[in-house]
N, C-alpha and C. Protein backbone atom coordinates (compact mmCIF):
# COMPACT_ATOMS: atom_id res chain seq x y z
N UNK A 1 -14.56 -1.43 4.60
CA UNK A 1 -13.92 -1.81 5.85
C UNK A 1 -13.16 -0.59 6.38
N UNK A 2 -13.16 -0.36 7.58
CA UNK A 2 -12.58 1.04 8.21
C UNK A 2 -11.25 0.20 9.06
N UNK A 3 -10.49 1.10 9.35
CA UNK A 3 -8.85 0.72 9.95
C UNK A 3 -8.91 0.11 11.11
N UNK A 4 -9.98 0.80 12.52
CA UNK A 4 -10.02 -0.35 13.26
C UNK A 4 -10.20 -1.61 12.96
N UNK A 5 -11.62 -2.36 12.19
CA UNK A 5 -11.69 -3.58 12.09
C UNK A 5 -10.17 -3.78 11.19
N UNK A 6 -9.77 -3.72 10.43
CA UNK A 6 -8.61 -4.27 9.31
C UNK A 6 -7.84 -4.71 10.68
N UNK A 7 -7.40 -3.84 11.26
CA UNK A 7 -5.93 -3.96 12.57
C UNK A 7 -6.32 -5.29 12.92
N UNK A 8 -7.07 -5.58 13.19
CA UNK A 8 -7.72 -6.90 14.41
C UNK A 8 -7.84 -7.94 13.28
N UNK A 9 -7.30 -8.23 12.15
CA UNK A 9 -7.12 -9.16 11.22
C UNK A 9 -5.76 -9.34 11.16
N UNK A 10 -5.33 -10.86 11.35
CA UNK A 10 -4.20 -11.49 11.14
C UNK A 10 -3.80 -10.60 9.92
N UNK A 11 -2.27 -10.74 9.83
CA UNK A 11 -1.49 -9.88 8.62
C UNK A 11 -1.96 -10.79 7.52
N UNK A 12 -2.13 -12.35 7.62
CA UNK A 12 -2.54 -13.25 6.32
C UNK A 12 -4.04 -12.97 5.76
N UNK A 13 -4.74 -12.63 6.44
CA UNK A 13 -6.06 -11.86 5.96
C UNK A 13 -6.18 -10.08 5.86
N UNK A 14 -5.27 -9.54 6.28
CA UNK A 14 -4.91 -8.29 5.70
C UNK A 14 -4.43 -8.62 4.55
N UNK A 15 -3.48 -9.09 4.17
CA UNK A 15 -3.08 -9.45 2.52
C UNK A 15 -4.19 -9.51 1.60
N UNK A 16 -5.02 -10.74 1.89
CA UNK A 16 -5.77 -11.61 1.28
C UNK A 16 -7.70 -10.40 1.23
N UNK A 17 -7.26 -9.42 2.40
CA UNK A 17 -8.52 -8.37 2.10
C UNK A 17 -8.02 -7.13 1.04
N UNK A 18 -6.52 -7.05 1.19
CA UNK A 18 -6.18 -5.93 0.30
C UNK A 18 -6.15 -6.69 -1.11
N UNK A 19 -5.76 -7.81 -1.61
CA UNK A 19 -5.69 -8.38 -2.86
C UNK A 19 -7.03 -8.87 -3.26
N UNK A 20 -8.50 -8.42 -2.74
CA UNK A 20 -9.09 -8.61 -3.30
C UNK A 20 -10.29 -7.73 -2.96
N UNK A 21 -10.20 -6.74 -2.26
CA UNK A 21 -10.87 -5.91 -2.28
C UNK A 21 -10.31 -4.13 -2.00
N UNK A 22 -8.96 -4.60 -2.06
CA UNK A 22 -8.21 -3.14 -1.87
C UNK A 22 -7.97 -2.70 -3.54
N UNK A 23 -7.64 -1.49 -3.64
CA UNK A 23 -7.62 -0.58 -4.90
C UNK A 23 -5.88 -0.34 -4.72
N UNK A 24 -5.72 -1.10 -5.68
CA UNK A 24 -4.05 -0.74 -5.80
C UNK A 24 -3.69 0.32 -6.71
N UNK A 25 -2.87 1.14 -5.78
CA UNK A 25 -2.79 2.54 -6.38
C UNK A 25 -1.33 2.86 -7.21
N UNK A 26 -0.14 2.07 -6.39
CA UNK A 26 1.27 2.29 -7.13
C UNK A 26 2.24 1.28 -6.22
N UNK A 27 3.41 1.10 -6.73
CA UNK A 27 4.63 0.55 -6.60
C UNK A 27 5.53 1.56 -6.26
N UNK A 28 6.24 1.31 -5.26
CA UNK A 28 8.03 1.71 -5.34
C UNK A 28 9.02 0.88 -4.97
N UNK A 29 10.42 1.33 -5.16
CA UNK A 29 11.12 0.31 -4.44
C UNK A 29 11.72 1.45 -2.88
N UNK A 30 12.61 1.00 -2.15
CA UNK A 30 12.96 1.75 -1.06
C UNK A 30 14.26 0.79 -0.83
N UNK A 31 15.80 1.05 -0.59
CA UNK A 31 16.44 0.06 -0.77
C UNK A 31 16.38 -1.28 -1.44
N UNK A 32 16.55 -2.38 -0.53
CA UNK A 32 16.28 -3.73 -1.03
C UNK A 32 14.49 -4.46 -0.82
N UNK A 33 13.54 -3.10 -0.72
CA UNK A 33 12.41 -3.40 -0.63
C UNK A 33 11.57 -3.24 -1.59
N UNK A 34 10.81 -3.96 -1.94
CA UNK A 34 9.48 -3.54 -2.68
C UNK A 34 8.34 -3.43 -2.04
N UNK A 35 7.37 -1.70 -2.50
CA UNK A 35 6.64 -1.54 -1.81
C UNK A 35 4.79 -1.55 -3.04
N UNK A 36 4.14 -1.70 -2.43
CA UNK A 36 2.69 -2.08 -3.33
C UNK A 36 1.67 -0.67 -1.86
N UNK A 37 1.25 -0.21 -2.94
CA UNK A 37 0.10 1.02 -2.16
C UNK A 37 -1.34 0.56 -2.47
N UNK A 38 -2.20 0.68 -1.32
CA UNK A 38 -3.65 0.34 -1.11
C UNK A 38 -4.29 1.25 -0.82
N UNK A 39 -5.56 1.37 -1.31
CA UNK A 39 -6.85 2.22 -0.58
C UNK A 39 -7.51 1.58 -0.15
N UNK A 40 -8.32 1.48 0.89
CA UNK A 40 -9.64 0.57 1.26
C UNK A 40 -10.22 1.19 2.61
N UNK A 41 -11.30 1.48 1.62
CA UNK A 41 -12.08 2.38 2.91
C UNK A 41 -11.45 3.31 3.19
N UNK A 42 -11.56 3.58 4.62
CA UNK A 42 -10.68 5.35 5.49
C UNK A 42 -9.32 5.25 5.33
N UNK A 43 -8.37 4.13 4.76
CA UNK A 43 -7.31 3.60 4.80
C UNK A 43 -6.37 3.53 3.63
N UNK A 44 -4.78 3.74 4.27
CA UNK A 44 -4.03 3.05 3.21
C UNK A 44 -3.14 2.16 3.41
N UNK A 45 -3.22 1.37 2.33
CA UNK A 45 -2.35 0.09 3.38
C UNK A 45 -0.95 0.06 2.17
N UNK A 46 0.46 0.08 3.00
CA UNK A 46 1.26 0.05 2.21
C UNK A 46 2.32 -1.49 2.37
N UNK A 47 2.41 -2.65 1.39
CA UNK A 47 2.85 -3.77 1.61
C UNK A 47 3.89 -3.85 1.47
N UNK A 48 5.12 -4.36 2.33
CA UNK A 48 6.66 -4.08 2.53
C UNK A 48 7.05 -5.57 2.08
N UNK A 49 7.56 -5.42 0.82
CA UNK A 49 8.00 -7.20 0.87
C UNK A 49 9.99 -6.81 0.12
N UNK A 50 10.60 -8.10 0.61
CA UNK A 50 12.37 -7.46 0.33
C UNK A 50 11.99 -7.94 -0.82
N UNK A 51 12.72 -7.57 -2.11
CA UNK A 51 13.16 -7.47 -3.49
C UNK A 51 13.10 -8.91 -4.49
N UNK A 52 12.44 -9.29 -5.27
CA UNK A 52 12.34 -10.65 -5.55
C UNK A 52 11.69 -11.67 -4.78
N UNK A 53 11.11 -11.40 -3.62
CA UNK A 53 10.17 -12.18 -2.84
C UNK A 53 8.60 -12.40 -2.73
N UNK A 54 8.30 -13.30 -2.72
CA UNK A 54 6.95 -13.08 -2.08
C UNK A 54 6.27 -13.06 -0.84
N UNK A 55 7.27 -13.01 0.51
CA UNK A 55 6.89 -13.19 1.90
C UNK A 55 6.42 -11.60 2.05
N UNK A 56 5.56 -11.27 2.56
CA UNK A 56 5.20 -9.91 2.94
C UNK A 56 6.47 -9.72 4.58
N UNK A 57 7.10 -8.92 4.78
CA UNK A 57 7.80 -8.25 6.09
C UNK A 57 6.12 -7.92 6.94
N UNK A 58 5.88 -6.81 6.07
CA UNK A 58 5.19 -6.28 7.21
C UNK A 58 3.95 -5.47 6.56
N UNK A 59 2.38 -4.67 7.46
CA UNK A 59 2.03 -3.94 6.25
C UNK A 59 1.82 -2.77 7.29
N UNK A 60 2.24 -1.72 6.40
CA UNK A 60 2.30 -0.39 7.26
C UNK A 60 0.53 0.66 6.58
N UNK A 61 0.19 0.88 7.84
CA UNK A 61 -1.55 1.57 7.50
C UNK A 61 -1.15 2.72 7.99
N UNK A 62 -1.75 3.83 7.05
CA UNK A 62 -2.19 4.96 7.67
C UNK A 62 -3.05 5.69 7.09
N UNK A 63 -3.64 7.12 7.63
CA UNK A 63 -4.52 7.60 7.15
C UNK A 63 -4.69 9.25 6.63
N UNK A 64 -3.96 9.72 6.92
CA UNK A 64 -3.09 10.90 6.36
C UNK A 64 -2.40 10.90 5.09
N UNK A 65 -2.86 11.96 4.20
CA UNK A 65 -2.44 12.00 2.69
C UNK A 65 -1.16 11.94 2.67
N UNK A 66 -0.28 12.85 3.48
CA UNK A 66 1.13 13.08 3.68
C UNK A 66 1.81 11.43 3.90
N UNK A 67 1.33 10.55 4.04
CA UNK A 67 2.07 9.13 3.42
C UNK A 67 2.20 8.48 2.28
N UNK A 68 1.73 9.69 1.40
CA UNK A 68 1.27 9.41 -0.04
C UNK A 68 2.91 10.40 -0.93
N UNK A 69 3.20 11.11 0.33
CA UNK A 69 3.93 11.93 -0.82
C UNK A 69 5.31 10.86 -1.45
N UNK A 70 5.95 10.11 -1.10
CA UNK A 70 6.87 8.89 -1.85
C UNK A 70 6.46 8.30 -3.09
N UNK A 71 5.03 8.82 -3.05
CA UNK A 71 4.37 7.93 -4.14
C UNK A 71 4.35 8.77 -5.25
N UNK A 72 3.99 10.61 -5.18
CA UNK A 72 3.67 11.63 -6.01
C UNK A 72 4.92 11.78 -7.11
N UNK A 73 5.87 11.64 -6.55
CA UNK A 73 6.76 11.87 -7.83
C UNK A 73 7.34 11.01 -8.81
N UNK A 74 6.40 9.92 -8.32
CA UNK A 74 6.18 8.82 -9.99
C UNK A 74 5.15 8.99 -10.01
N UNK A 75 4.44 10.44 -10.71
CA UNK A 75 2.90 10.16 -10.85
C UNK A 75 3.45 11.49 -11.91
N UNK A 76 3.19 10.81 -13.51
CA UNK A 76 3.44 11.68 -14.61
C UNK A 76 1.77 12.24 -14.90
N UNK A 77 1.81 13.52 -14.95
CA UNK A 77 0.31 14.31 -15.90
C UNK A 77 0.44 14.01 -16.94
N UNK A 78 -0.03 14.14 -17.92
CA UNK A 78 -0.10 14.31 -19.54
C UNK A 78 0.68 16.05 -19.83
N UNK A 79 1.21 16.12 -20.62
CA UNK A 79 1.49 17.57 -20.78
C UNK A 79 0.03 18.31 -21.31
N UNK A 80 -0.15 19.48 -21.36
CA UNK A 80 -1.23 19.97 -22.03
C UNK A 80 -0.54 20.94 -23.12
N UNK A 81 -0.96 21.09 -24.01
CA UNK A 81 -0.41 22.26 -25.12
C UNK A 81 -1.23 22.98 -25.59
């Protein structure tokens, strides 16, 4: 699925396409938010829900790596020796 068609899907079937065909990549929190990261297709879909909830706020898409960098510095290598 590419980002135009996704947009033109209710946010309740954006959920329901990322939880079952999106590639969940990582977690953060951001204040009193919890955030869940997606790939799917040309896309990333990032799910904004407040802290202990299950209502989604909102889901923020984009397509540029540089929305990825929040995510890079909880991303441990293995050491090499």
């Amino acid at each position: 699925m590419n980002l135009c068609v996704f947009k033109k899907l209710p946010m309740g079937q954006q959920a329901a396409c990322l939880a079952s065909r999106g590639n969940f990549l990582a977690e953060r929190a951001e204040d009193s938010f919890r955030l869940h990261l997606y790939a799917l297709g040309d896309f990333y879909a990032e799910v904004w829900r407040v802290r202990d909830e299950d209502h989604i706020l909102f889901i923020h898409l984009f397509q540029q790596p540089a929305g990825l960098n929040e995510y890079l510095a909880k991303i441990r290598l293995p050491e090499v020796f």
